[in-house]
Protein backbone atom coordinates (compact mmCIF):
# COMPACT_ATOMS: atom_id res chain seq x y z
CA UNK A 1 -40.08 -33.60 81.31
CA UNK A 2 -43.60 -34.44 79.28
CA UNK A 3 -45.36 -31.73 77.46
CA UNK A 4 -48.47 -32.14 76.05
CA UNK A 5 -50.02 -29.94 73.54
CA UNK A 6 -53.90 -30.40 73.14
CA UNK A 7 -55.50 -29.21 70.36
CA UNK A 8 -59.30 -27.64 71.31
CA UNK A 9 -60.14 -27.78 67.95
CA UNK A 10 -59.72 -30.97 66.70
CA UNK A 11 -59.66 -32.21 70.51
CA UNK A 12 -55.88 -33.83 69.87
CA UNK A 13 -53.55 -34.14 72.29
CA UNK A 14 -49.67 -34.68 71.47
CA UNK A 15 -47.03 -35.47 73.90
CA UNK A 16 -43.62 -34.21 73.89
CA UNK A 17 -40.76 -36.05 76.26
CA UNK A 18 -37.64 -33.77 76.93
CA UNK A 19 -34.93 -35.32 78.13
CA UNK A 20 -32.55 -33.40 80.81
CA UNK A 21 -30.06 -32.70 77.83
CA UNK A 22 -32.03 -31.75 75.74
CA UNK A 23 -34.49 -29.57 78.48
CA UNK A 24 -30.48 -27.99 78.87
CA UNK A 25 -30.53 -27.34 75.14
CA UNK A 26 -33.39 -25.68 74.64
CA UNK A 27 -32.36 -23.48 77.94
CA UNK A 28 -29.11 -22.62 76.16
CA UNK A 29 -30.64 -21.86 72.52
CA UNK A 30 -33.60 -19.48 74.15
CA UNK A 31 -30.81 -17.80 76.45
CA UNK A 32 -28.99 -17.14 72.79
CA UNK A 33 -31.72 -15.39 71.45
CA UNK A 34 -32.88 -13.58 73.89
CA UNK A 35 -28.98 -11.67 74.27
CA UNK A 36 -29.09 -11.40 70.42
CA UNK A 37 -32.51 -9.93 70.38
CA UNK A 38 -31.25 -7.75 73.29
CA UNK A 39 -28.35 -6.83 71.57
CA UNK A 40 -30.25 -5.90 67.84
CA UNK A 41 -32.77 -3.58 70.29
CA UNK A 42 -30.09 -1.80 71.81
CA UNK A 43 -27.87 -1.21 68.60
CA UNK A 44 -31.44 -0.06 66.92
CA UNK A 45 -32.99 1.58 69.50
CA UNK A 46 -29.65 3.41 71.28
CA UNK A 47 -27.14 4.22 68.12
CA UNK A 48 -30.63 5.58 66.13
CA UNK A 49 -31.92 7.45 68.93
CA UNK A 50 -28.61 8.93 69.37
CA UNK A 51 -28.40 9.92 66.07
CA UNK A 52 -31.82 11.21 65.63
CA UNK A 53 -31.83 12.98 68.93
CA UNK A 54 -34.67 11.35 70.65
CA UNK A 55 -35.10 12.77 73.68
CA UNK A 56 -34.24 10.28 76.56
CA UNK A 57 -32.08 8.21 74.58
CA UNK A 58 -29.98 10.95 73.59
CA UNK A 59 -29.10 12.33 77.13
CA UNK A 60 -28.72 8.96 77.97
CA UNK A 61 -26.09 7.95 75.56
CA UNK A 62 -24.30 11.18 76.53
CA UNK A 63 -24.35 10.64 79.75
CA UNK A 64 -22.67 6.79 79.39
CA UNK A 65 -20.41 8.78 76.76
CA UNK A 66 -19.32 11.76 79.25
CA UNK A 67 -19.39 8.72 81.68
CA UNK A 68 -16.29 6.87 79.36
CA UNK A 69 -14.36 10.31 78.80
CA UNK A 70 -14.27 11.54 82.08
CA UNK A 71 -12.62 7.38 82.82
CA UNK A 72 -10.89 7.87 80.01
CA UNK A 73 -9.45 11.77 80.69
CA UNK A 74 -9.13 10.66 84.61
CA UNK A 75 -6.96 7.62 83.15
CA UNK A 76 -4.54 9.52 81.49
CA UNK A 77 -4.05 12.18 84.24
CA UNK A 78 -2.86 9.84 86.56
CA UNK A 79 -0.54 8.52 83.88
CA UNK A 80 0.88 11.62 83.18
CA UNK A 81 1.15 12.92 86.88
CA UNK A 82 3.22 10.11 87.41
CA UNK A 83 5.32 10.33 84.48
CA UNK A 84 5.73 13.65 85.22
CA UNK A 85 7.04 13.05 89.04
CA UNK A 86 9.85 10.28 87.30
CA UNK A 87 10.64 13.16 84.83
CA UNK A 88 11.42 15.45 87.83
CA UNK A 89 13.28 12.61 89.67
CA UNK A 90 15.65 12.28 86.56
CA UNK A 91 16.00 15.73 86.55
CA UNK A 92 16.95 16.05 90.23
CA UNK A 93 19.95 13.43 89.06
CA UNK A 94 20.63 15.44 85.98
CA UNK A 95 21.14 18.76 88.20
CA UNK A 96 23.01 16.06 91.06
CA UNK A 97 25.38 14.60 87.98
CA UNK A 98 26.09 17.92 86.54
CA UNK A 99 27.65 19.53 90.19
CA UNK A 100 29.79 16.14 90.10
CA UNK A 101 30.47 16.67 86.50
CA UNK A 102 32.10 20.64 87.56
CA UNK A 103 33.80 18.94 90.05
CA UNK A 104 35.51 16.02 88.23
CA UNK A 105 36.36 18.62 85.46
CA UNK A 106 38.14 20.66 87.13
CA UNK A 107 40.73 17.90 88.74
CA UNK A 108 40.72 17.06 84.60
CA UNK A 109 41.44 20.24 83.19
CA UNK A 110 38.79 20.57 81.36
CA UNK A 111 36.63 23.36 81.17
CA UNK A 112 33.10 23.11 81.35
CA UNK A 113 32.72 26.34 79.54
CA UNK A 114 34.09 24.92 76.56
CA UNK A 115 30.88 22.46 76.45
CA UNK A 116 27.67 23.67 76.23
CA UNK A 117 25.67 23.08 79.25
CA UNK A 118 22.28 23.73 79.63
CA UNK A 119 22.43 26.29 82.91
CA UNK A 120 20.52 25.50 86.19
CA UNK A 121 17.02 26.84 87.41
CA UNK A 122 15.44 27.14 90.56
CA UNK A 123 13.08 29.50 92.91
CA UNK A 124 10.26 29.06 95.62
CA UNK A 125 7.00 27.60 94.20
CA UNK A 126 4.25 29.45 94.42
CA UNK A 127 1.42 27.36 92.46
CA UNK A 128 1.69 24.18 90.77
CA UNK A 129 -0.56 22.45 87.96
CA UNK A 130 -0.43 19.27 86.33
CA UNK A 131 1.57 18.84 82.99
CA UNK A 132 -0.32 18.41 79.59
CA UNK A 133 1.04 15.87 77.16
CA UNK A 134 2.40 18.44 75.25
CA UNK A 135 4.82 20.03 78.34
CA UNK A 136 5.91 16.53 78.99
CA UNK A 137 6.90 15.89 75.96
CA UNK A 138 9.00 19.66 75.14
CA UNK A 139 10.52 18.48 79.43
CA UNK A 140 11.48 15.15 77.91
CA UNK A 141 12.96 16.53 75.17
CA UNK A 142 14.81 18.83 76.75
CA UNK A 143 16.23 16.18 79.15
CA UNK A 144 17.41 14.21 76.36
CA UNK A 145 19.49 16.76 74.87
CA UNK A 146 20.90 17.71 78.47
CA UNK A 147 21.87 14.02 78.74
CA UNK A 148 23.48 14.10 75.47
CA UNK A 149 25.81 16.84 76.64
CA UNK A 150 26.59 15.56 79.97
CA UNK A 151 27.89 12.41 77.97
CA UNK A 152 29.82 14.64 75.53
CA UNK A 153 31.07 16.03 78.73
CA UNK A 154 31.85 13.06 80.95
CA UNK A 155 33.56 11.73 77.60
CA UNK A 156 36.22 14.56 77.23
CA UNK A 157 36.70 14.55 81.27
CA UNK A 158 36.98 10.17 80.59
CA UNK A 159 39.84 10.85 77.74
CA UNK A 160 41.79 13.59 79.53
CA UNK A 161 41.66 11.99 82.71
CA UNK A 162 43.05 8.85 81.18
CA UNK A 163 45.75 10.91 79.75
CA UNK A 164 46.62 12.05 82.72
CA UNK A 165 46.96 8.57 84.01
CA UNK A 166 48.68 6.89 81.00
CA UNK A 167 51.67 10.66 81.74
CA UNK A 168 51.91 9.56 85.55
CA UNK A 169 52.61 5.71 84.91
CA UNK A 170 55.57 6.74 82.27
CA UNK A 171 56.79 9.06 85.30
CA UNK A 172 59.76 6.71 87.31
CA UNK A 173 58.20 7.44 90.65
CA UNK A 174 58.21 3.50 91.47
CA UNK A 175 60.96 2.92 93.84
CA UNK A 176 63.31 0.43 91.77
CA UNK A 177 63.87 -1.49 95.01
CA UNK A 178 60.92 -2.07 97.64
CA UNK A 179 61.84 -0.77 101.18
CA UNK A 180 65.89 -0.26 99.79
CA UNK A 181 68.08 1.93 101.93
CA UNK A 182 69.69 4.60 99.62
CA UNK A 183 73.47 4.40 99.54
CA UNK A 184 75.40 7.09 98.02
CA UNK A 185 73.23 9.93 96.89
CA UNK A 186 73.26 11.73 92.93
CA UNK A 187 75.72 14.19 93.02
CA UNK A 188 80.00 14.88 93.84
CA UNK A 189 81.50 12.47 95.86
CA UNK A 190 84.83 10.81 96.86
CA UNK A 191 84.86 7.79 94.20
CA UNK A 192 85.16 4.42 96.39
CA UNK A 193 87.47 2.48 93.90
CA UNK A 194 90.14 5.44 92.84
CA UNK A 195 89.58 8.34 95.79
CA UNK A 196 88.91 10.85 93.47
CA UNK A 197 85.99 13.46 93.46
CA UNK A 198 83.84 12.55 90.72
CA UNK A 199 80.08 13.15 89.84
CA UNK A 200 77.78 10.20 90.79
CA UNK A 201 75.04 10.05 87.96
CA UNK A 202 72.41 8.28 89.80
CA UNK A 203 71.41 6.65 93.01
CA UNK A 204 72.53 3.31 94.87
CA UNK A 205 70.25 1.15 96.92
CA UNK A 206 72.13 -2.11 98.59
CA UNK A 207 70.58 -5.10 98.84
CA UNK A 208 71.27 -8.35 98.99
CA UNK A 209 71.64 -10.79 95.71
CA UNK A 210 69.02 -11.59 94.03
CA UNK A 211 66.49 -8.52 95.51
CA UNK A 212 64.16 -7.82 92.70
CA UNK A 213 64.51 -4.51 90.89
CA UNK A 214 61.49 -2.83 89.77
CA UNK A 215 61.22 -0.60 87.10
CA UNK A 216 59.65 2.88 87.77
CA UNK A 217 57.92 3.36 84.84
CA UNK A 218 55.86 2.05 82.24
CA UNK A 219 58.20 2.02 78.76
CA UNK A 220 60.26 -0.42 76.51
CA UNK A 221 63.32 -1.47 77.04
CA UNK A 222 65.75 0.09 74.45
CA UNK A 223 69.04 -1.14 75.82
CA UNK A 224 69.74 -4.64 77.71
CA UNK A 225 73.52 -5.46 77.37
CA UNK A 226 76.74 -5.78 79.36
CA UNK A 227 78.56 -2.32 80.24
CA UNK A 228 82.37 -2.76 81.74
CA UNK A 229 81.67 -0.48 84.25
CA UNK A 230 77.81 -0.86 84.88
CA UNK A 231 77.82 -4.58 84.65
CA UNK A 232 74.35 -6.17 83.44
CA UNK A 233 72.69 -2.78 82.34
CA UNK A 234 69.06 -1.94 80.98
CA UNK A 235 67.68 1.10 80.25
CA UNK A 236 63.86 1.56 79.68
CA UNK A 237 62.39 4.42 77.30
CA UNK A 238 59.45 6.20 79.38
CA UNK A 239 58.71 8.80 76.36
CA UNK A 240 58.98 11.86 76.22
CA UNK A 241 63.18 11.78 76.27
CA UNK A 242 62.82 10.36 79.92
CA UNK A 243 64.69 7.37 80.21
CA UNK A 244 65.39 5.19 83.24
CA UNK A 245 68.79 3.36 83.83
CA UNK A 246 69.39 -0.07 85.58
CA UNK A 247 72.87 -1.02 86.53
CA UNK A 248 75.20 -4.06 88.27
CA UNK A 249 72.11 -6.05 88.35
CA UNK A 250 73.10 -9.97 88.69
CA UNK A 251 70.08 -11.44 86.14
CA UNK A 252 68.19 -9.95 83.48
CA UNK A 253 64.54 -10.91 83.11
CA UNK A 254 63.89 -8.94 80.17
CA UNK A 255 65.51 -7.82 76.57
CA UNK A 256 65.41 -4.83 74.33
CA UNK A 257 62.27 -4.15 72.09
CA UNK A 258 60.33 -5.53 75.55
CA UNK A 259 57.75 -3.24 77.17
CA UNK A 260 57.36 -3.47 80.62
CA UNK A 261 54.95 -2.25 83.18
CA UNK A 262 55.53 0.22 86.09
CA UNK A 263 56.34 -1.81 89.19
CA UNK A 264 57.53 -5.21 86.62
CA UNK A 265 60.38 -7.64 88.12
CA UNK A 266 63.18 -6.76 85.38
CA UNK A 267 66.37 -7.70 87.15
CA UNK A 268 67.71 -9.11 90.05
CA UNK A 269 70.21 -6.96 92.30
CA UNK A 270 73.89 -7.90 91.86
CA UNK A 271 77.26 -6.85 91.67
CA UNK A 272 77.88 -7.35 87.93
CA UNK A 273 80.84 -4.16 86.66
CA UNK A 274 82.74 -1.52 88.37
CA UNK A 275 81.09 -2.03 91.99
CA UNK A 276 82.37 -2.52 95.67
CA UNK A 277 79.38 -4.63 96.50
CA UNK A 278 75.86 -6.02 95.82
CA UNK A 279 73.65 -3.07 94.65
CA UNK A 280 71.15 -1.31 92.14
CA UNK A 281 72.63 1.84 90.51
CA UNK A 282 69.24 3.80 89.22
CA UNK A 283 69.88 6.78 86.77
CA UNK A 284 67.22 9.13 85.29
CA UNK A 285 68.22 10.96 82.02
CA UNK A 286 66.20 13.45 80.33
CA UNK A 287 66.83 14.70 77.24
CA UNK A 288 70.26 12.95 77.43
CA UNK A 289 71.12 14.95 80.77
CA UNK A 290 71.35 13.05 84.23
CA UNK A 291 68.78 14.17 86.93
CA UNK A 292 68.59 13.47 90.35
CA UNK A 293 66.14 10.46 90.67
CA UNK A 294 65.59 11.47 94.04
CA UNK A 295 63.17 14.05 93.25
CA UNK A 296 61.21 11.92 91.19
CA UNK A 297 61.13 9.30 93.43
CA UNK A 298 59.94 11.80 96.40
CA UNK A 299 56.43 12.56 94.04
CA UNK A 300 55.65 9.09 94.02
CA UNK A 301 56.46 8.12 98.13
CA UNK A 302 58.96 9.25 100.77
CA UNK A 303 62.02 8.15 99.92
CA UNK A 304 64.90 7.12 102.65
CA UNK A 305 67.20 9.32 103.83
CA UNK A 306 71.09 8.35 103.31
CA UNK A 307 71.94 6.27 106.03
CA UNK A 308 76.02 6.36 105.46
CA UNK A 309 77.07 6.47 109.22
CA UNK A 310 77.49 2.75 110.06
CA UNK A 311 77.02 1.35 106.72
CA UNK A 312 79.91 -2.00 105.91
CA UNK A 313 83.18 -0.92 103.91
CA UNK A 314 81.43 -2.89 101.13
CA UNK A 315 78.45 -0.84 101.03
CA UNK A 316 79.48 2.66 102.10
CA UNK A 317 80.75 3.69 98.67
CA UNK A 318 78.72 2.26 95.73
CA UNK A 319 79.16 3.24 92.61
């Protein structure tokens, strides 16, 4: 681009070659100060208007400012309607987890009385308004602390429930013997070796060598040794004075000081002692006394009736 400048006066002329870059130059810096000269006659003329209360600048800066609050205020309603509908969702599950809370306390004993528990609400709705800040955050709050006790609930219902587990795996309800046939039943009977009545202290189960034998209960062993008259003999402490006894038993997989799970391979069945034939002779003492293992047995699973009609002469009479 050429530009020439003549001068009337002193009838000069002077020319002036622009290059495209720099024709592009000069674009950019007179686009420059045009926005800054812009921007200096808006911050004079609209912030000193505004604060001198010039007519038409005033009500227009109020409207653009009513403009930016009402974006602003609309803004933060929706944000708050919708936190408001999660806060009502997690309070739907509060109300859901606290009926299932009652329930689960009652199968643990615990009552839910004993915690404080913030009490339910309810009723038809007859008008409904959006939440302020201020609600939300006194409904959040009170959520929290509802969650706290729910936890301080669900924590004593965790602890007694797992009580109530850790009693009923010391309880000898496992059947020492998977799927055994009971022999000779606890309680007076002809004695097989010397024909004598005599009290039988436990309960036989025949099997063949070698049959694993289970024990019923969690507990540690407190006796493993050899008996003369019940052979290869171990007896597990369950707590609580109940102890479990194992008798005859042809190999010992365990020793005394051991603790062993309910439902653990601790012996093998055998003839070992005073015995007629290959079987497990399973006592339950408590407090020192002999008890019919049958009747614990029975609360864990059905247990066999005596089958003693057609049973071998080896196996009829066990001790």
């Amino acid at each position: 681009m050429h530009l020439i400048i003549t001068d009337a006066w002193l009838a000069k002329s002077r020319a002036i070659y622009l290059s495209g870059t720099k024709l592009v130059l000069v674009g950019f810096i007179a686009a420059l100060v045009l926005m800054l000269v812009s921007a200096s006659l808006y911050q004079w003329v609209f912030l000193k208007g505004a604060r001198e209360g010039w007519p038409v600048v005033g009500s227009l800066v109020k409207l653009v400012v009513k403009d930016e609050f009402a974006q602003r205020d609309r803004f933060l309603r929706e944000n708050l309607d919708m936190m408001a509908k999660r806060v009502g969702e997690m309070q739907a599950k509060m109300m859901q987890l606290e009926a299932l809370g009652e329930r689960v306390s009652g199968l643990a004993g615990v009552n839910p009385n004993d915690i404080k528990v913030t009490p339910g609400s309810g009723g038809a709705l007859v008008a409904s308004r959006s939440l302020t800040m201020e609600e939300l955050q006194a409904t959040l709050t009170d959520l929290d602390k509802l969650t706290d006790q729910r936890v301080d609930l669900m924590t004593v219902m965790e602890s007694r429930l797992f009580d109530q587990k850790l009693k009923k795996m010391m309880i000898p309800t496992q059947e020492p013997v998977v799927g055994g046939i009971l022999g000779s039943p606890f309680g007076w009977r002809i004695d097989p070796l010397n024909g004598r009545s005599a009290l039988h202290t436990g309960l036989d189960f025949p099997a063949a060598p070698g049959t694993p034998i289970l024990a019923a209960a969690g507990g540690v062993v407190v006796t493993q040794e050899y008996h003369p008259e019940y052979g290869n003999m171990i007896e597990v402490d369950h707590g609580n004075d109940v102890i479990t006894r194992y008798a005859h038993s042809s190999r010992v997989f365990v020793k005394k000081g051991d603790i062993v799970k309910r439902g653990q391979k601790i012996a093998e069945v055998g003839t070992s002692g005073r015995s007629t034939g290959p079987h497990l002779h399973f006592e339950v003492l408590v407090h020192g006394v002999f008890q019919d293992p049958q009747k614990f047995l029975m609360a864990g699973r059905a247990l066999p009736k005596p089958n003693l009609a057609v049973a071998p002469l080896s196996q009829a009479r066990l001790n």
